[in-house]
N, C-alpha and C. Protein backbone atom coordinates (compact mmCIF):
# COMPACT_ATOMS: atom_id res chain seq x y z
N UNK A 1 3.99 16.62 17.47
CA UNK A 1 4.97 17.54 16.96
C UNK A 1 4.39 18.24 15.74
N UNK A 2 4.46 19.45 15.62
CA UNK A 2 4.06 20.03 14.52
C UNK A 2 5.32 20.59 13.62
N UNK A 3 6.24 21.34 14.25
CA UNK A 3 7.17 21.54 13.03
C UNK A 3 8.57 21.44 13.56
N UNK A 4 9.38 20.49 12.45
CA UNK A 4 10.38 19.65 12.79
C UNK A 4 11.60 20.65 11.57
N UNK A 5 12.42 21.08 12.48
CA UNK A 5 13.65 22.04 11.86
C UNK A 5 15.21 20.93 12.02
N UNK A 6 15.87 21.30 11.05
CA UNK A 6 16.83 20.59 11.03
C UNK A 6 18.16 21.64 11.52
N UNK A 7 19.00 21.58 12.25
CA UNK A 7 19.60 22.08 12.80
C UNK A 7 21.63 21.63 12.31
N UNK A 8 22.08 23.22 11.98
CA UNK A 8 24.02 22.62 11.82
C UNK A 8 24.71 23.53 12.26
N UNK A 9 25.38 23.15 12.93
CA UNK A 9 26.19 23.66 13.95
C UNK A 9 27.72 22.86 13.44
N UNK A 10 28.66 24.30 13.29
CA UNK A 10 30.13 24.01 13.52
C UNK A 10 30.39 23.64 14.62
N UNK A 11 30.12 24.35 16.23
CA UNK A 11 30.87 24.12 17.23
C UNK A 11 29.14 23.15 18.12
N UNK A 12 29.41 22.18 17.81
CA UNK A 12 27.58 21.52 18.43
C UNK A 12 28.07 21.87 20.16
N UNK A 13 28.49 21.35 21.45
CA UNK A 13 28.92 21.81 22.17
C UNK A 13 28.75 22.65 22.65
N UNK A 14 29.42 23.98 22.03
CA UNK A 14 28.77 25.34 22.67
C UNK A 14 27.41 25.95 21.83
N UNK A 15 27.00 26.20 20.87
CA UNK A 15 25.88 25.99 20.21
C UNK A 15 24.64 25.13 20.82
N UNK A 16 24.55 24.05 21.29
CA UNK A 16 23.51 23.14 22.16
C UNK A 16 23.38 23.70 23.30
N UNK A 17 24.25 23.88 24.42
CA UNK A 17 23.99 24.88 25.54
C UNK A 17 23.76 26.08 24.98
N UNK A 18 23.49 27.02 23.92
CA UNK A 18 22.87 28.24 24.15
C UNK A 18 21.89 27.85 23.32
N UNK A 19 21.50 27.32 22.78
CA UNK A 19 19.88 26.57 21.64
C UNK A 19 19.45 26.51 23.27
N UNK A 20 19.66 25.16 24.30
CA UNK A 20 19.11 25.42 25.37
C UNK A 20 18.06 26.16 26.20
N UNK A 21 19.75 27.09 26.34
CA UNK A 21 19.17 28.20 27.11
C UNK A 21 18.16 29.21 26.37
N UNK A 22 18.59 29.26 25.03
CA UNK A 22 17.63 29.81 24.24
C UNK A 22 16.24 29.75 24.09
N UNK A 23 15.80 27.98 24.34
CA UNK A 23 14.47 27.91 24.69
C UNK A 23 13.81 27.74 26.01
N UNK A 24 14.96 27.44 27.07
CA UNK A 24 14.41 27.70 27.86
C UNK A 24 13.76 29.27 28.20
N UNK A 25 14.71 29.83 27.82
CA UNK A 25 13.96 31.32 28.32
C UNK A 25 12.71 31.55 27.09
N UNK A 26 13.05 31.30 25.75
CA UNK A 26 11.50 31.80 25.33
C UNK A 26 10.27 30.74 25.86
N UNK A 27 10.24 29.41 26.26
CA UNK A 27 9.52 29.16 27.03
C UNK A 27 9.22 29.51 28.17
N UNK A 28 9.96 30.26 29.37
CA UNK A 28 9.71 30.86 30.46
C UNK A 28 9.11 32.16 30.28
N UNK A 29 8.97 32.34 28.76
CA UNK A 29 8.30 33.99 28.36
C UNK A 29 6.85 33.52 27.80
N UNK A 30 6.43 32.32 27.30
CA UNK A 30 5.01 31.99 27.39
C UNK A 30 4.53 31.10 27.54
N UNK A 31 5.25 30.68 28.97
CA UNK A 31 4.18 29.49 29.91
C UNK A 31 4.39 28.52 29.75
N UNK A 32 5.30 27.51 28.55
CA UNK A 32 4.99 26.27 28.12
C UNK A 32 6.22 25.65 28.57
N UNK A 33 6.02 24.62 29.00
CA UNK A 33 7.29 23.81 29.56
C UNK A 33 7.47 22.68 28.74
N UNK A 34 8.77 21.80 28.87
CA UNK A 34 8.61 20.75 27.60
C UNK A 34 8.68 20.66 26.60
N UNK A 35 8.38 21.80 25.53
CA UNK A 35 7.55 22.02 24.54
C UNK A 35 8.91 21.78 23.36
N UNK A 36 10.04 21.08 23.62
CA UNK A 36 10.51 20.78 22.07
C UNK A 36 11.68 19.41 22.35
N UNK A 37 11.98 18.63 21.44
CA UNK A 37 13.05 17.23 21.38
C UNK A 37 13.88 17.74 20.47
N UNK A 38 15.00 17.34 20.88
CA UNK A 38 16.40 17.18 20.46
C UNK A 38 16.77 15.84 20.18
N UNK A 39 17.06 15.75 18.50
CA UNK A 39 17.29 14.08 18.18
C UNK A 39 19.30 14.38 18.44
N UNK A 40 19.42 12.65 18.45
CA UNK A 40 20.56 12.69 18.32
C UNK A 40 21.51 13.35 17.55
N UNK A 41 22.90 13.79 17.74
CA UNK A 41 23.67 14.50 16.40
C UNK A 41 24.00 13.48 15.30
N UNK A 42 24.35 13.94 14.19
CA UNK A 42 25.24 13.32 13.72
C UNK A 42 26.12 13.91 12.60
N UNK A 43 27.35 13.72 12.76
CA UNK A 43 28.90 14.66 12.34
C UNK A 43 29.08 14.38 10.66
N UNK A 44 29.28 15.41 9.89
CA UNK A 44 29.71 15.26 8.77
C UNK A 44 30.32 16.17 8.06
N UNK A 45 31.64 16.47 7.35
CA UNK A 45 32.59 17.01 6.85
C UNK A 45 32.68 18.56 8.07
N UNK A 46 32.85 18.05 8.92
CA UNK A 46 33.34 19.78 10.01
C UNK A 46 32.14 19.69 11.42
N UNK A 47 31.03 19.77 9.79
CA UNK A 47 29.41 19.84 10.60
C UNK A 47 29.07 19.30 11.73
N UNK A 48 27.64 19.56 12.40
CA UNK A 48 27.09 18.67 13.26
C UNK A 48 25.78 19.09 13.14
N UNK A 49 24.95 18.14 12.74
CA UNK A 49 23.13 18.22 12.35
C UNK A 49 22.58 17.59 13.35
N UNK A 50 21.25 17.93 13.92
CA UNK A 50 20.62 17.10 14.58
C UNK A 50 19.14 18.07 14.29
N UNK A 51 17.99 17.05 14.69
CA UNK A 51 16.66 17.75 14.41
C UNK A 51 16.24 18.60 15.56
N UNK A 52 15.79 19.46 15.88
CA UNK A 52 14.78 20.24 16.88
C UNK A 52 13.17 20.45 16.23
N UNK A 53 12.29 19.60 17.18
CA UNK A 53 11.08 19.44 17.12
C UNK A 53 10.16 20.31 18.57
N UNK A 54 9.38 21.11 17.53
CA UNK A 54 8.56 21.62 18.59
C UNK A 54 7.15 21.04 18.66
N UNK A 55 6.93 21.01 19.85
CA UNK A 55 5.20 20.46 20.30
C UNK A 55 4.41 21.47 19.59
N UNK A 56 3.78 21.29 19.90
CA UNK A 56 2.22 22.13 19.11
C UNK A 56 2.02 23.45 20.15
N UNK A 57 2.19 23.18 20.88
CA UNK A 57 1.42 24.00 22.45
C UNK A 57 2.64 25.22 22.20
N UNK A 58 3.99 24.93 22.26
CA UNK A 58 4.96 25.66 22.22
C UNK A 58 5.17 26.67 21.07
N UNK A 59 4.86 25.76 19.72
CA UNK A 59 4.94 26.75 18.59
C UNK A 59 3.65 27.61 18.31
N UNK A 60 2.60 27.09 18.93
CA UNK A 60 1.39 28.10 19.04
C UNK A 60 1.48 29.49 19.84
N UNK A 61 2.39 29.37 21.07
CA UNK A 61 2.67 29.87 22.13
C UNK A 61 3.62 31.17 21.53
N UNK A 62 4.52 30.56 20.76
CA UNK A 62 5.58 31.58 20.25
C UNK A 62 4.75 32.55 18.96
N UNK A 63 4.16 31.89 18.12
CA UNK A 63 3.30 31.98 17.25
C UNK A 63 2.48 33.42 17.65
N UNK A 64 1.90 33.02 18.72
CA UNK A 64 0.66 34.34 19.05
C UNK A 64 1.65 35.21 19.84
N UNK A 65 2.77 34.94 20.57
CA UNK A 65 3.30 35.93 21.41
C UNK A 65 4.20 37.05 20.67
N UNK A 66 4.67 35.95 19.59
CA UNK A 66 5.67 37.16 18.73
C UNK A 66 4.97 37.02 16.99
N UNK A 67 3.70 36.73 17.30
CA UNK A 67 2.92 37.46 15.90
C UNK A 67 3.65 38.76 15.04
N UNK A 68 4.01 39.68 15.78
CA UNK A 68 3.86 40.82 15.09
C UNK A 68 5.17 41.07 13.87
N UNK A 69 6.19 39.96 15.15
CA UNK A 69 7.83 39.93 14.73
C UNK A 69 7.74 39.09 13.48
N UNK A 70 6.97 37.84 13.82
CA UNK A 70 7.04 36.59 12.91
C UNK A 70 6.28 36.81 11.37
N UNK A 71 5.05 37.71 11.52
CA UNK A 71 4.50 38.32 10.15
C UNK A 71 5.17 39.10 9.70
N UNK A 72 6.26 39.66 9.76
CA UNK A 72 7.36 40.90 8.83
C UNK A 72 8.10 39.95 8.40
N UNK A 73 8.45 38.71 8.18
CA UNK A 73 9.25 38.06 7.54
C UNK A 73 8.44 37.57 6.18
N UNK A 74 9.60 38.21 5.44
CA UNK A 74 9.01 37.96 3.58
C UNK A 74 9.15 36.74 3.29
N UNK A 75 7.85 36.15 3.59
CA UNK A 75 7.49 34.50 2.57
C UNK A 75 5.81 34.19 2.84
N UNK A 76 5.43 33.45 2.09
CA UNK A 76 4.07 33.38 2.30
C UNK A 76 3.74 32.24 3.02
N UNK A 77 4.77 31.56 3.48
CA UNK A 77 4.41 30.26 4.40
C UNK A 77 4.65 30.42 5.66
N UNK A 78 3.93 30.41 6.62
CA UNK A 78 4.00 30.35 8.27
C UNK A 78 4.93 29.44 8.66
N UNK A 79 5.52 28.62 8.09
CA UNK A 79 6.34 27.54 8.56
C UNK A 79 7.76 27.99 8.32
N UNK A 80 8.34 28.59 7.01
CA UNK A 80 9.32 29.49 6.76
C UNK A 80 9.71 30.88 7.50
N UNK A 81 8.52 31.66 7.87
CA UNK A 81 8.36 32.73 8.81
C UNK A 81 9.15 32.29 9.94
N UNK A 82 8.51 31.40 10.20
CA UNK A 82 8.54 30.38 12.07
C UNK A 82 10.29 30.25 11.53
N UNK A 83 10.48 29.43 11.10
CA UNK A 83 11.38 29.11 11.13
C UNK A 83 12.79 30.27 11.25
N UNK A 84 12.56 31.19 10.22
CA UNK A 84 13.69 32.20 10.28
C UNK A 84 13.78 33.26 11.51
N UNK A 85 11.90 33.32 11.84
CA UNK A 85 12.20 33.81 13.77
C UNK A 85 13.22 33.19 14.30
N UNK A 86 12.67 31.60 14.38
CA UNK A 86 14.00 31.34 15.34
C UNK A 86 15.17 30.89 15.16
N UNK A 87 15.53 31.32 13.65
CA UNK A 87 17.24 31.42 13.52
C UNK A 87 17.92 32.68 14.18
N UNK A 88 16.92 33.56 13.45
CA UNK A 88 17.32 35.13 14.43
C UNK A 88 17.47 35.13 15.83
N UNK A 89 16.67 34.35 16.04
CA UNK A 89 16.20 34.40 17.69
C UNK A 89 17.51 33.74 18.06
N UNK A 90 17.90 32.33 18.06
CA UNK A 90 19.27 31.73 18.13
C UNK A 90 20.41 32.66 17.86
N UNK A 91 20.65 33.52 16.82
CA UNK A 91 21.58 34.34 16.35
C UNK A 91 21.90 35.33 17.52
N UNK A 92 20.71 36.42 17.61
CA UNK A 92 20.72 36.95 18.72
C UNK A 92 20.99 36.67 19.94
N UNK A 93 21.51 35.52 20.55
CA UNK A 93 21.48 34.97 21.48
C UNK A 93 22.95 34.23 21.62
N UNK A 94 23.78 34.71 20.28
CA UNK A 94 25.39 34.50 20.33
C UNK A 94 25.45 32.70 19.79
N UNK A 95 23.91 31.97 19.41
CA UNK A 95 24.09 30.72 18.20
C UNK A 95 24.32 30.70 17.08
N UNK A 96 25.28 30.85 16.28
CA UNK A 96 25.52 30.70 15.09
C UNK A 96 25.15 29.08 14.56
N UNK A 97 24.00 29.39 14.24
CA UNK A 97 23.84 27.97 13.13
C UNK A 97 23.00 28.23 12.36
N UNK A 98 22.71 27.01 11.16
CA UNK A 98 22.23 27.31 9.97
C UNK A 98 20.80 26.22 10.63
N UNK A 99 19.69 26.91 10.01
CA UNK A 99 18.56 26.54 10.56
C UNK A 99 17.39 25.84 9.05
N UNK A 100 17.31 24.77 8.59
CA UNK A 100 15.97 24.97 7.59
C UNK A 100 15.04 24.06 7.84
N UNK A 101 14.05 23.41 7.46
CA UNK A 101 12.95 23.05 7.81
C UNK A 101 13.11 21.73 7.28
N UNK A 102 12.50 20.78 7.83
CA UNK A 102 13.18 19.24 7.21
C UNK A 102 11.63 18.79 7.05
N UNK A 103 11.12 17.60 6.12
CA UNK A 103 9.92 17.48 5.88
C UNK A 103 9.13 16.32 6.30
């Protein structure tokens, strides 16, 4: 695993089926199958957190395919970049959740 995002979701339920589908299709857009784990949830004041971990192969994959998208994001760390791609990317895709990087 290379980079491990922490994930909160108001409605986990409908939010988890479109995170899903969400990666399934950007994995069906560069080749990699497999390529991320879903830890268990767990509920607190409304919330619902759980981790999303991507393989190496997968975040390399997204990495070189949407280079161009992922370098216009203002921060100097590739891991922050990565990361706010795919809050947008989730957003766009009708997921509302709060996305940050866990260590």
């Amino acid at each position: 695993m290379k980079l491990v995002l922490e994930v909160g979701s108001t409605n986990y339920a409908d939010d988890l089926l479109l995170i899903k589908k969400s990666l399934s299709h950007i994995e069906t857009l560069v080749g990699i199958y497999n390529g991320y784990v879903l830890s268990e949830p767990s509920s607190k004041f409304g919330w619902t957190f759980f981790k999303l971990a991507f393989k190496t192969d997968l975040q390399n994959a997204i990495e070189e395919k949407f280079s161009d998208m992922i370098n216009n994001y203002p921060s100097n760390d590739p891991s922050q970049k990565f990361a706010k791609f795919i809050s947008d990317y989730f957003n766009s895709k009708g997921c509302k959740v709060k996305i940050k990087i866990t260590d």
